[in-house]
C-alpha atoms as a PDB file:
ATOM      1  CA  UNK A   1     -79.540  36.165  21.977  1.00  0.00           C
ATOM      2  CA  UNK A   2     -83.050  35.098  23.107  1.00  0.00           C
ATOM      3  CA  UNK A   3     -85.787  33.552  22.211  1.00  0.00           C
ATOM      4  CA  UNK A   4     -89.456  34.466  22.572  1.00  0.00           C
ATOM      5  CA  UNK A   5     -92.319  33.653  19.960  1.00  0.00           C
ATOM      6  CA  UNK A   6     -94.085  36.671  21.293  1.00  0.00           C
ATOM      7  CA  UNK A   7     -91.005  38.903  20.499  1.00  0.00           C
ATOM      8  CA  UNK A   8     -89.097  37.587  17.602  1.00  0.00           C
ATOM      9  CA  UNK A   9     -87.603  40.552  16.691  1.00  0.00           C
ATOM     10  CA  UNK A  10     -86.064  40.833  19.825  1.00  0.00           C
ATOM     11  CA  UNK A  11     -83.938  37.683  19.341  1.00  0.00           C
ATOM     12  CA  UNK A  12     -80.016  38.976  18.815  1.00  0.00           C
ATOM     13  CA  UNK A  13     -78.733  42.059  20.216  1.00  0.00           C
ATOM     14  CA  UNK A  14     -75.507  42.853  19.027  1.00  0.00           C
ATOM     15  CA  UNK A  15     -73.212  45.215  21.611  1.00  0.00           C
ATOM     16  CA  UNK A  16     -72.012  47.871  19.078  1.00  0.00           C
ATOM     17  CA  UNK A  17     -68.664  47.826  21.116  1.00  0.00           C
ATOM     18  CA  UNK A  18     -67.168  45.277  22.967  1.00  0.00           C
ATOM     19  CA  UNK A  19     -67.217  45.766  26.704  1.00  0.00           C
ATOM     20  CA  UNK A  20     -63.961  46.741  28.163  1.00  0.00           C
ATOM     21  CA  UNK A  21     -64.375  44.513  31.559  1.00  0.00           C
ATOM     22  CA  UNK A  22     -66.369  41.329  31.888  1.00  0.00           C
ATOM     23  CA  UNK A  23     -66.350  40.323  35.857  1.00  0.00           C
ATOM     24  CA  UNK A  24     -66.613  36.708  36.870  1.00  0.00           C
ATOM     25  CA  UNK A  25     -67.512  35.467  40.430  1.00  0.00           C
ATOM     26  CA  UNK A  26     -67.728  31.891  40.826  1.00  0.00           C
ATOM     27  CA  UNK A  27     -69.126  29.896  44.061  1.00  0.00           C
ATOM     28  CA  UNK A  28     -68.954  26.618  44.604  1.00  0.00           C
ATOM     29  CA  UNK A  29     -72.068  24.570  45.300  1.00  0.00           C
ATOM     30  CA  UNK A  30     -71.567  22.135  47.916  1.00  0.00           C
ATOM     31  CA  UNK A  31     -73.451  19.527  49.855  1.00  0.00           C
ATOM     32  CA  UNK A  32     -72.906  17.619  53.128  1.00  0.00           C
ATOM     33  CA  UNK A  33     -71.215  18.327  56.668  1.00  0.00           C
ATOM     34  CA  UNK A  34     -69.640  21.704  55.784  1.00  0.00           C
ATOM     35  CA  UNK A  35     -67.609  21.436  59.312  1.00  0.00           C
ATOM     36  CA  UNK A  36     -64.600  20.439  57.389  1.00  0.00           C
ATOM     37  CA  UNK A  37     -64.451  16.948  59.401  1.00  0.00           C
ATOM     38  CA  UNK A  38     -65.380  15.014  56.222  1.00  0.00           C
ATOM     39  CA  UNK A  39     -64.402  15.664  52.548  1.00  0.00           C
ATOM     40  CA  UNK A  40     -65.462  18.699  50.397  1.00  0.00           C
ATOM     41  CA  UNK A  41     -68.305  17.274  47.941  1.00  0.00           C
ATOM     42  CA  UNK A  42     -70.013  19.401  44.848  1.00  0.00           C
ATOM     43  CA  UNK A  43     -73.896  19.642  44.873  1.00  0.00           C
ATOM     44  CA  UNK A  44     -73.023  20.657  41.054  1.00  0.00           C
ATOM     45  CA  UNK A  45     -71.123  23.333  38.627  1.00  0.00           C
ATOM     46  CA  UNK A  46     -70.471  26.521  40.715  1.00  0.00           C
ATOM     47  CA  UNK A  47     -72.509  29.290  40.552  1.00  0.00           C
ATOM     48  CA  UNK A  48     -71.758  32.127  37.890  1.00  0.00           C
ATOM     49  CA  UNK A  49     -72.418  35.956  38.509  1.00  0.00           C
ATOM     50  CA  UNK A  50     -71.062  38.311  35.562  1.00  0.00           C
ATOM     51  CA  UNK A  51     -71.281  42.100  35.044  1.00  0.00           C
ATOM     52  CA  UNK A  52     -70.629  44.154  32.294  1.00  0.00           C
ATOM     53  CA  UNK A  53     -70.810  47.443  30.671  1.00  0.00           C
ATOM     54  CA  UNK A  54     -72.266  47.655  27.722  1.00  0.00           C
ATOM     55  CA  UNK A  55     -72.067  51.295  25.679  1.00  0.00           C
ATOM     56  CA  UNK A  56     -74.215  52.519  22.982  1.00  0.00           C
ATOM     57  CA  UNK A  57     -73.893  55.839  20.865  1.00  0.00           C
ATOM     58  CA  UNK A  58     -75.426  56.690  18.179  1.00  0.00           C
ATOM     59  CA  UNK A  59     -72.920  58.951  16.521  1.00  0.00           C
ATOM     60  CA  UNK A  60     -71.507  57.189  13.746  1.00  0.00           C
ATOM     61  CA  UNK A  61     -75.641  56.172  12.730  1.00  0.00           C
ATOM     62  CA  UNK A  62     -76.190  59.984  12.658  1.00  0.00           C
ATOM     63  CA  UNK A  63     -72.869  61.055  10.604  1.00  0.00           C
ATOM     64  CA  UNK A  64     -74.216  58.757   8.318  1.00  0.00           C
ATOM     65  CA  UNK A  65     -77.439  60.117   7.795  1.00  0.00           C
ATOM     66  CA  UNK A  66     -79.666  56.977   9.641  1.00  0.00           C
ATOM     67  CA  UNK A  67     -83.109  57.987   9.637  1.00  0.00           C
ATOM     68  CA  UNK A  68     -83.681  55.364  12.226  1.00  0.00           C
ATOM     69  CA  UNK A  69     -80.992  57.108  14.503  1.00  0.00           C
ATOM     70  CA  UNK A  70     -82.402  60.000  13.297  1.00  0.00           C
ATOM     71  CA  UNK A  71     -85.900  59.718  14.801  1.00  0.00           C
ATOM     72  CA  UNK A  72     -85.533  57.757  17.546  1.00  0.00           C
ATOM     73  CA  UNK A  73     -81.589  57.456  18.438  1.00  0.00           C
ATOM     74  CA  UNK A  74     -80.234  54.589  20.564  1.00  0.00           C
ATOM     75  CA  UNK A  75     -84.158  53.639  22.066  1.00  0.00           C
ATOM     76  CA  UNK A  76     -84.843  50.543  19.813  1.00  0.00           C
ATOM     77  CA  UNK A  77     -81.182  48.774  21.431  1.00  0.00           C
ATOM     78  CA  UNK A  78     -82.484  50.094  24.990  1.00  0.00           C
ATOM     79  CA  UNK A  79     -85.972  48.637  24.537  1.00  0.00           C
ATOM     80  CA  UNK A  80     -84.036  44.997  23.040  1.00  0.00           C
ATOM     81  CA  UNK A  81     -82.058  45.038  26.001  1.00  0.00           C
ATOM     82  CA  UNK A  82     -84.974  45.996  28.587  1.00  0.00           C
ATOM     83  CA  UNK A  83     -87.238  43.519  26.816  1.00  0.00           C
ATOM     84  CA  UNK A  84     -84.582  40.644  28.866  1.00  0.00           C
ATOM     85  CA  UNK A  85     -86.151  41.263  31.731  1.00  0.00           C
ATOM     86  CA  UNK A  86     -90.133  42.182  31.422  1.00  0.00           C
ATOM     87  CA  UNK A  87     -92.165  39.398  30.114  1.00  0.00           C
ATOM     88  CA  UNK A  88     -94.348  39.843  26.312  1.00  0.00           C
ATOM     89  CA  UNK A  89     -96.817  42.388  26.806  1.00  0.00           C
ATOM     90  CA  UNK A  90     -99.451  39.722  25.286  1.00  0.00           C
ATOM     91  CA  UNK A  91     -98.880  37.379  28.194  1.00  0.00           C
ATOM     92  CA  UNK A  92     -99.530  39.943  30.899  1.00  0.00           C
ATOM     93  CA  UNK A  93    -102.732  41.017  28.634  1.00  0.00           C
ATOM     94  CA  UNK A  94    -103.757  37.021  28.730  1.00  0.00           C
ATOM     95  CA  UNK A  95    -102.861  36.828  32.211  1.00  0.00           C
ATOM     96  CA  UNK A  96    -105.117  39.592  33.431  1.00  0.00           C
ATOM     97  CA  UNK A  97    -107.895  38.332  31.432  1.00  0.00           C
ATOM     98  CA  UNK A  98    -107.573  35.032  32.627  1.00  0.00           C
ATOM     99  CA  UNK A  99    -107.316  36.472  36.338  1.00  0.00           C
ATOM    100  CA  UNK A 100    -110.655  38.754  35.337  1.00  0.00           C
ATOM    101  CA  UNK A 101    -112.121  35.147  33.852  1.00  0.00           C
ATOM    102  CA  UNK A 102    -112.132  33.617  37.197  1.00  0.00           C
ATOM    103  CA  UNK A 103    -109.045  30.813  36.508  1.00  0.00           C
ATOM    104  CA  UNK A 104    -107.150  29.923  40.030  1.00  0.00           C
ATOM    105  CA  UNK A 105    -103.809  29.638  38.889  1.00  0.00           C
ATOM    106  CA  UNK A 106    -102.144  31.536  36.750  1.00  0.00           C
ATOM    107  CA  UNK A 107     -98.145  30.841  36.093  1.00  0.00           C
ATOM    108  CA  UNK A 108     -95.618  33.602  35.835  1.00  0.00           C
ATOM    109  CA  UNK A 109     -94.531  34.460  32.476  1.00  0.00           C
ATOM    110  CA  UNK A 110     -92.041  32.259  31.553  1.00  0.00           C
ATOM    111  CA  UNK A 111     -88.253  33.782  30.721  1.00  0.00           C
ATOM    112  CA  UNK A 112     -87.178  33.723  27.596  1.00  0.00           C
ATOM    113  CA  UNK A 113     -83.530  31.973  27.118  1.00  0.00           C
ATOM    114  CA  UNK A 114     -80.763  34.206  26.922  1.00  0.00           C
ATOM    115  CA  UNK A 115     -77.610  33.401  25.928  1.00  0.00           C
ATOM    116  CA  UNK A 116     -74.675  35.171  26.086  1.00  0.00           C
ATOM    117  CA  UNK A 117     -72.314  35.072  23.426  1.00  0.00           C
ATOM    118  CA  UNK A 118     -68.650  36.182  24.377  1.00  0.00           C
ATOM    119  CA  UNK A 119     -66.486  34.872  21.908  1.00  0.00           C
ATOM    120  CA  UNK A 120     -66.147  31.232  20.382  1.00  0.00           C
ATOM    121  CA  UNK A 121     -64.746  29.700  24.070  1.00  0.00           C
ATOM    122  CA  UNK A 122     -68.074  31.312  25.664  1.00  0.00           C
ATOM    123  CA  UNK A 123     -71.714  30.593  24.358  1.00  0.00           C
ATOM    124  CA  UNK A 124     -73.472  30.800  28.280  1.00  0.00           C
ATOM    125  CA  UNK A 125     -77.237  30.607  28.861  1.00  0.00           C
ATOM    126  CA  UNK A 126     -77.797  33.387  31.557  1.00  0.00           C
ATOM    127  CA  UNK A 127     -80.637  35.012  33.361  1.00  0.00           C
ATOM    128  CA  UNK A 128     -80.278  39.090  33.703  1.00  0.00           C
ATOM    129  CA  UNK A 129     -80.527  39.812  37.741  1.00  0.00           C
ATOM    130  CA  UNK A 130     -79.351  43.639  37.412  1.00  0.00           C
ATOM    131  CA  UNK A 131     -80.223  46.230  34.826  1.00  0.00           C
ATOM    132  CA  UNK A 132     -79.199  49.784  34.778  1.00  0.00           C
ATOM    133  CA  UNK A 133     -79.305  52.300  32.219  1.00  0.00           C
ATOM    134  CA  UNK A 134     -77.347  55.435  32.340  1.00  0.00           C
ATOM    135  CA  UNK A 135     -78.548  57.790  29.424  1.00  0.00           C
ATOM    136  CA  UNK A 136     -75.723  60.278  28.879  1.00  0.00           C
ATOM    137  CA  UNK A 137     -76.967  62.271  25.794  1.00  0.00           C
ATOM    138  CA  UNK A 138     -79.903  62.936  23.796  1.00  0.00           C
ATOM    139  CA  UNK A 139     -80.753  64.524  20.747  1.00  0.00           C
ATOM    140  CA  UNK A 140     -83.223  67.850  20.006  1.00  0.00           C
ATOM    141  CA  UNK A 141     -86.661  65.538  20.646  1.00  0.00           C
ATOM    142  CA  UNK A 142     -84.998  63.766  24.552  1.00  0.00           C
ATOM    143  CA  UNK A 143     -84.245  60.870  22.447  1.00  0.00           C
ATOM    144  CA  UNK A 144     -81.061  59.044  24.046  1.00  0.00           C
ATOM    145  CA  UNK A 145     -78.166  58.885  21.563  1.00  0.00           C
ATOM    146  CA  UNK A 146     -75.542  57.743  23.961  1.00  0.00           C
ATOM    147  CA  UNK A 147     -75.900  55.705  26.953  1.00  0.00           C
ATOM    148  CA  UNK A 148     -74.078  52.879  29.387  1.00  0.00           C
ATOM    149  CA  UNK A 149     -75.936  49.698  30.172  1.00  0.00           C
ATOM    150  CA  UNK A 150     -74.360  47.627  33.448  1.00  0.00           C
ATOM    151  CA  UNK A 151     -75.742  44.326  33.411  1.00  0.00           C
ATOM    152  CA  UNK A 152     -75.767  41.636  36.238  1.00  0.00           C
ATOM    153  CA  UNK A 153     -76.315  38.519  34.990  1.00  0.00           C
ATOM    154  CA  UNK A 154     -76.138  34.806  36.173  1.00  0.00           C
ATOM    155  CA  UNK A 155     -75.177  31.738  34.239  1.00  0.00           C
ATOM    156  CA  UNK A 156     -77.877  29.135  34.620  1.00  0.00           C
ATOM    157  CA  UNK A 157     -76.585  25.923  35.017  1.00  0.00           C
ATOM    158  CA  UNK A 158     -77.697  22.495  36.376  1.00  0.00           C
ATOM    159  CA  UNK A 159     -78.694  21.975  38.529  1.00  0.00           C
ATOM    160  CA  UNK A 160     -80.919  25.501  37.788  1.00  0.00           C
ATOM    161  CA  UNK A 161     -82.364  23.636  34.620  1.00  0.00           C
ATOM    162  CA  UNK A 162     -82.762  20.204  33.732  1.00  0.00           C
ATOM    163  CA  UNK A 163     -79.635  18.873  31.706  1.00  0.00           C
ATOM    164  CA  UNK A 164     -81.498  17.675  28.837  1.00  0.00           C
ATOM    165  CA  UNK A 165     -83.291  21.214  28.361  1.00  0.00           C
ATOM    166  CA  UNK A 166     -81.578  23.587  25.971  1.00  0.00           C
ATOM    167  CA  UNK A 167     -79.992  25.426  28.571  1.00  0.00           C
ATOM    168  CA  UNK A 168     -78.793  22.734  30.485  1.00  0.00           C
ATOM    169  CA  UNK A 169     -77.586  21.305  26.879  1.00  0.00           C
ATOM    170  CA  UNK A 170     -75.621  24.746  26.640  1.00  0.00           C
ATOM    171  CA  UNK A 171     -73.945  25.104  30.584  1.00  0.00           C
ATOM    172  CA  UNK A 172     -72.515  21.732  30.160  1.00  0.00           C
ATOM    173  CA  UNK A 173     -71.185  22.280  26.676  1.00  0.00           C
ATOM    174  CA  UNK A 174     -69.604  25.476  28.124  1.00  0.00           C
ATOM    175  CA  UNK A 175     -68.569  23.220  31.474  1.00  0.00           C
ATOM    176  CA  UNK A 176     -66.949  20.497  29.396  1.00  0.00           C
ATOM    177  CA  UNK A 177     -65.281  23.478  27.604  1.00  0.00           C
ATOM    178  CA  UNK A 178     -63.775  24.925  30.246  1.00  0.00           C
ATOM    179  CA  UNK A 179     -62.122  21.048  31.237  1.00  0.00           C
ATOM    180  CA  UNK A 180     -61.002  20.935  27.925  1.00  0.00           C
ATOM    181  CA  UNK A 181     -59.178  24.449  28.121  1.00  0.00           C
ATOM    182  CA  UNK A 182     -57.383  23.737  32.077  1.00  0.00           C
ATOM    183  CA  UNK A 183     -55.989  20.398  29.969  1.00  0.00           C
ATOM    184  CA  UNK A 184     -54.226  22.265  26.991  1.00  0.00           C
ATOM    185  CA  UNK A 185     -51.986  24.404  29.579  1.00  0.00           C
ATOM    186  CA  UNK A 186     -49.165  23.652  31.316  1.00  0.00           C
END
């Protein structure tokens, strides 16, 4: 799920099957002497990389008759998931016109939040690092109809964002989460 005022319709993008593998590497964030003379201390929650697979086919939509599938196949859930890591192209219009208009300092476009949604347990606001696309079939007109996203993502978490922003709001609901879970087992 994002969100972006300059691409609503881009907001949820729903995996039409559920990954088979979801990879988690943690690293701790620490602070201080790292010598090991002194006590471990956290600089704040641990880094989070994930990757995943994510597979698209359009086969069912075309059984069925979609037109949609029909003329353009799996493009529009290629373009949702490319549009995670391009910024609007209104803001790079308004950004080169600014640039051509003489202003100093113009910002980078600003990410929209993304948040993964894996499950009830796992509501994550991530930023995508690594995007590939493998397109493994396409219909009469090169249109792909099957393909395998693998996404690298990392979970932004304070001390990436400010705690009171919505995706600081998010990382520690999913942090305090995660205490609550180690608790329930033996």
């Amino acid at each position: 799920m994002t969100t972006d005022p300059l691409r609503p319709a881009t907001g949820v993008i729903v995996f039409q099957y559920n990954p088979e593998t979801l990879t988690r590497t943690l690293t701790a964030r620490t602070a201080g002497d790292q010598s090991g003379s002194g006590p471990a201390r956290f600089a704040g929650i641990a880094e989070q990389a994930l990757k995943l697979a994510v597979e698209l086919d359009a086969t069912d939509q075309l059984e069925r008759g979609d037109p949609l599938a029909r003329a353009v196949g799996i493009a529009p859930a290629l373009a949702r998931l490319e549009l995670l890591v391009q910024p609007a192209a209104a803001t790079v219009i308004a950004n080169e016109a600014m640039l051509r208009a003489g202003v100093v300092e113009i910002l980078p476009a600003e990410a929209p939040l993304t948040v993964l949604v894996w499950g009830a347990q796992r509501v994550l606001p991530v930023r995508v690092t690594e995007f590939s696309v493998t397109e493994d079939a396409f219909d009469t007109a090169l249109n792909p109809v099957r393909a395998k996203v693998d996404l690298g993502l990392k979970v932004v978490s304070h001390p990436d964002v400010p705690l009171l922003s919505e995706a600081g709001a998010l990382s520690m609901a999913a942090h305090v989460g995660r205490e609550v879970l180690a608790g329930l087992g033996g």
